[in-house]
Protein backbone atom coordinates (compact mmCIF):
# COMPACT_ATOMS: atom_id res chain seq x y z
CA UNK A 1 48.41 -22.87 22.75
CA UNK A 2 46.66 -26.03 22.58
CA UNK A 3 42.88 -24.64 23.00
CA UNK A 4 43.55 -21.81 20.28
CA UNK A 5 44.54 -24.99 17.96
CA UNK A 6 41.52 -25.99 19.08
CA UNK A 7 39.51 -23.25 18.39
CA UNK A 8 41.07 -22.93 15.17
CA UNK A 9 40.18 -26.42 14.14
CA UNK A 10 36.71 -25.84 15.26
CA UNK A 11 36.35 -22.58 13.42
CA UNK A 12 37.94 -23.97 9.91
CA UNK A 13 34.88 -26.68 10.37
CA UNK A 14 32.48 -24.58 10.81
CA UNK A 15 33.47 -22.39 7.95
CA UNK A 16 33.89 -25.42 5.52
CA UNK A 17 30.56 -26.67 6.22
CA UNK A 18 29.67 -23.00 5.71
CA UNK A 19 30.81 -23.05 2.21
CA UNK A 20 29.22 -26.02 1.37
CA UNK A 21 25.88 -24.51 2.16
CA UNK A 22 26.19 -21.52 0.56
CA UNK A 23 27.79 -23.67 -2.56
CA UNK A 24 23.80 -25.72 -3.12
CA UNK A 25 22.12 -22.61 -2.14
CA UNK A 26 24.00 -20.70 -5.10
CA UNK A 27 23.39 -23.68 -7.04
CA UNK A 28 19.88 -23.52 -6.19
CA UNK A 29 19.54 -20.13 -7.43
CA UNK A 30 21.68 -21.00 -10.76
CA UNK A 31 18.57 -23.53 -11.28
CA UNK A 32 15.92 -20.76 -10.90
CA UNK A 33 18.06 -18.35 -13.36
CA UNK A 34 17.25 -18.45 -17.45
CA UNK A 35 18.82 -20.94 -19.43
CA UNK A 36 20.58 -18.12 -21.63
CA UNK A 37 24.13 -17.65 -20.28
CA UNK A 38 26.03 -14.37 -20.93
CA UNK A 39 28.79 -14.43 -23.26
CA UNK A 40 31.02 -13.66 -19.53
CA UNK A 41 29.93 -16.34 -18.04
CA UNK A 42 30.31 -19.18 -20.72
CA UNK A 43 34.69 -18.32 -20.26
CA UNK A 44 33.85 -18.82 -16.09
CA UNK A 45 31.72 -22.41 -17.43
CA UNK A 46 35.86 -24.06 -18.53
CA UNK A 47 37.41 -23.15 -15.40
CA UNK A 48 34.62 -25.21 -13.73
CA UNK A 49 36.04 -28.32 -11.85
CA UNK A 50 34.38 -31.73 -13.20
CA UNK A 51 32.04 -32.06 -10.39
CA UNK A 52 30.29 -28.55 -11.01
CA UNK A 53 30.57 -29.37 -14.41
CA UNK A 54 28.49 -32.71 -13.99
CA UNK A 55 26.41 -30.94 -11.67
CA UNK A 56 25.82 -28.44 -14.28
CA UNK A 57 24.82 -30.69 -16.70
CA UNK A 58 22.30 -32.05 -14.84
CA UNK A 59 20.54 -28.79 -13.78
CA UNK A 60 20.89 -28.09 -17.74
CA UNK A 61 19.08 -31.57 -18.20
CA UNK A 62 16.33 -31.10 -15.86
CA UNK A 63 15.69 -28.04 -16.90
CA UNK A 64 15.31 -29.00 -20.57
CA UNK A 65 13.20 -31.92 -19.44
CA UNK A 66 10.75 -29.53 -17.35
CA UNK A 67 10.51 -27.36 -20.34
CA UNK A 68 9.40 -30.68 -22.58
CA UNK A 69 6.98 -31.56 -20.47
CA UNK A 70 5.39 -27.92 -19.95
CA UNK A 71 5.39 -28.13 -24.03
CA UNK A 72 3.88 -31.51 -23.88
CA UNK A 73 1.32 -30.25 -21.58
CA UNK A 74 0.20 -26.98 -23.22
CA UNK A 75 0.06 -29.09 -26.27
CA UNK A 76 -2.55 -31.87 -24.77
CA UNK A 77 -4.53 -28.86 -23.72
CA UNK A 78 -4.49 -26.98 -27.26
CA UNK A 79 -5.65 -30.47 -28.64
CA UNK A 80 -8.08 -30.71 -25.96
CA UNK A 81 -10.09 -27.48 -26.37
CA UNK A 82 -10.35 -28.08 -30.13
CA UNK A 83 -11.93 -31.23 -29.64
CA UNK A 84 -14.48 -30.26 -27.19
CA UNK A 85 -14.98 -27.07 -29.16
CA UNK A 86 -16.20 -24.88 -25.77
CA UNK A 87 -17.54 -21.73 -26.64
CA UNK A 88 -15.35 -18.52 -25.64
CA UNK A 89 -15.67 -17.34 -22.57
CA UNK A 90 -17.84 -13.97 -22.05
CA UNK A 91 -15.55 -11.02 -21.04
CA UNK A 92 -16.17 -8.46 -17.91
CA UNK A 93 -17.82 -6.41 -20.39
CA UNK A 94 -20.08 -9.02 -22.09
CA UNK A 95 -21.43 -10.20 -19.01
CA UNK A 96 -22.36 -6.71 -17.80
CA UNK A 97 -24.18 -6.00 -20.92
CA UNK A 98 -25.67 -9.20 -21.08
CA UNK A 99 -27.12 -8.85 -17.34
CA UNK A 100 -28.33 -5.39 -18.44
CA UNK A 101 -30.19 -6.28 -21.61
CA UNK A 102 -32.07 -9.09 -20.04
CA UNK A 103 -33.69 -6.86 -17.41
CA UNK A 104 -36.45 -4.42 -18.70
CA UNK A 105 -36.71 -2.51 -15.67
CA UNK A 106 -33.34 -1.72 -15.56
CA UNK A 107 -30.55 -2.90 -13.33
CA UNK A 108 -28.76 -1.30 -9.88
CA UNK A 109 -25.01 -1.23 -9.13
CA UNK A 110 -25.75 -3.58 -6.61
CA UNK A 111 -27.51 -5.94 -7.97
CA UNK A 112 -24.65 -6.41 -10.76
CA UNK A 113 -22.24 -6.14 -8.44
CA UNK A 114 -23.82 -9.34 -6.36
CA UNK A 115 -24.87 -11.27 -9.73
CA UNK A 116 -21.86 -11.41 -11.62
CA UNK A 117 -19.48 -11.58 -8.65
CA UNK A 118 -17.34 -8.69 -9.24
CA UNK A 119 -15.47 -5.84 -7.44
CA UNK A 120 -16.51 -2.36 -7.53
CA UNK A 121 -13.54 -1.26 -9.54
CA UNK A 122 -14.05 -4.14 -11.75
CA UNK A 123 -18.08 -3.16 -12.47
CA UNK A 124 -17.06 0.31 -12.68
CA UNK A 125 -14.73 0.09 -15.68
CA UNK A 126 -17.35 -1.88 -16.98
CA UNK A 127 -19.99 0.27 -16.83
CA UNK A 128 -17.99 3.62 -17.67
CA UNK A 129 -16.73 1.52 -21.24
CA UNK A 130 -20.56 0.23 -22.23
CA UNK A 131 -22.01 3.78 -21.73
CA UNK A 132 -18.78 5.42 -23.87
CA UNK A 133 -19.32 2.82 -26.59
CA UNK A 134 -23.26 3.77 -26.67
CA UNK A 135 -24.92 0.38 -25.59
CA UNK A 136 -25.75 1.66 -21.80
CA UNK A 137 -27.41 4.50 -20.36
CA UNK A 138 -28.04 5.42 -16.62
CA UNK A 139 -31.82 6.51 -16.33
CA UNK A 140 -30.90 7.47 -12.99
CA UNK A 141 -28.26 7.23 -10.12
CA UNK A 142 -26.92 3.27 -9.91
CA UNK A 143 -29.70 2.48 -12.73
CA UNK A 144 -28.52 1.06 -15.81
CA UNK A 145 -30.80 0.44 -18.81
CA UNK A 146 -30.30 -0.94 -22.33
CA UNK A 147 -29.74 1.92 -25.14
């Protein structure tokens, strides 16, 4: 009788430090959730005891301070770029047409393709939207010219 007391002690250890595990791991995920609670779960927020509660509010409050400093940052960088006043950047399609228009000879697939750094799929769509729009035309196989 004595070893099953035992045991029993044992296994109602194990199974509160269980608990507590899966307790910061839930409270883990409640951090990764959206701020916006459901109208449900505000009713299940009252029946908290005051520790959640506290530990609640402080999840609440990092959260709100992560999302100040994200705005803080975004607006440094907004400020930034209209000081320096970069130009825009070229597009997938810009720099395709600008590559082409600069050759007189005409320009291969391949050559593209190892200029401007892209992937076949990405050169592709490129080249199939310049020749629909009129600026391209392919003289031959792979050989792109200036309309």
């Amino acid at each position: 009788m004595k070893k099953v007391k035992d045991q029993l002690k044992t296994i109602a250890k194990s199974l509160l430090s269980l608990s507590k595990k899966v307790e910061k791991i839930a409270k883990q995920v409640d951090a990764l959730r959206p701020v916006k609670p459901a109208p449900a779960a505000k009713k299940t927020l009252a029946k908290k005891t005051p520790a959640k509660k506290a530990a609640a509010k402080k999840t609440v409050a990092k959260k709100t301070a992560a999302k100040k400093t994200v705005a803080k940052k975004t607006a440094a960088k907004k400020t930034a770029a209209k000081k320096t006043a970069l130009p825009k950047q070229l597009t997938v399609l810009d720099a395709v047409f600008d590559s082409i228009k600069r050759t007189k000879k005409g320009i291969a697939v391949a050559q593209l393709k190892e200029k401007l750094d892209l992937n076949a799929k990405q050169l592709s769509n490129a080249l199939y939207k310049l020749s629909k729009k009129g600026k391209i035309e392919a003289k031959s196989r792979g050989l792109y010219f200036k309309k």
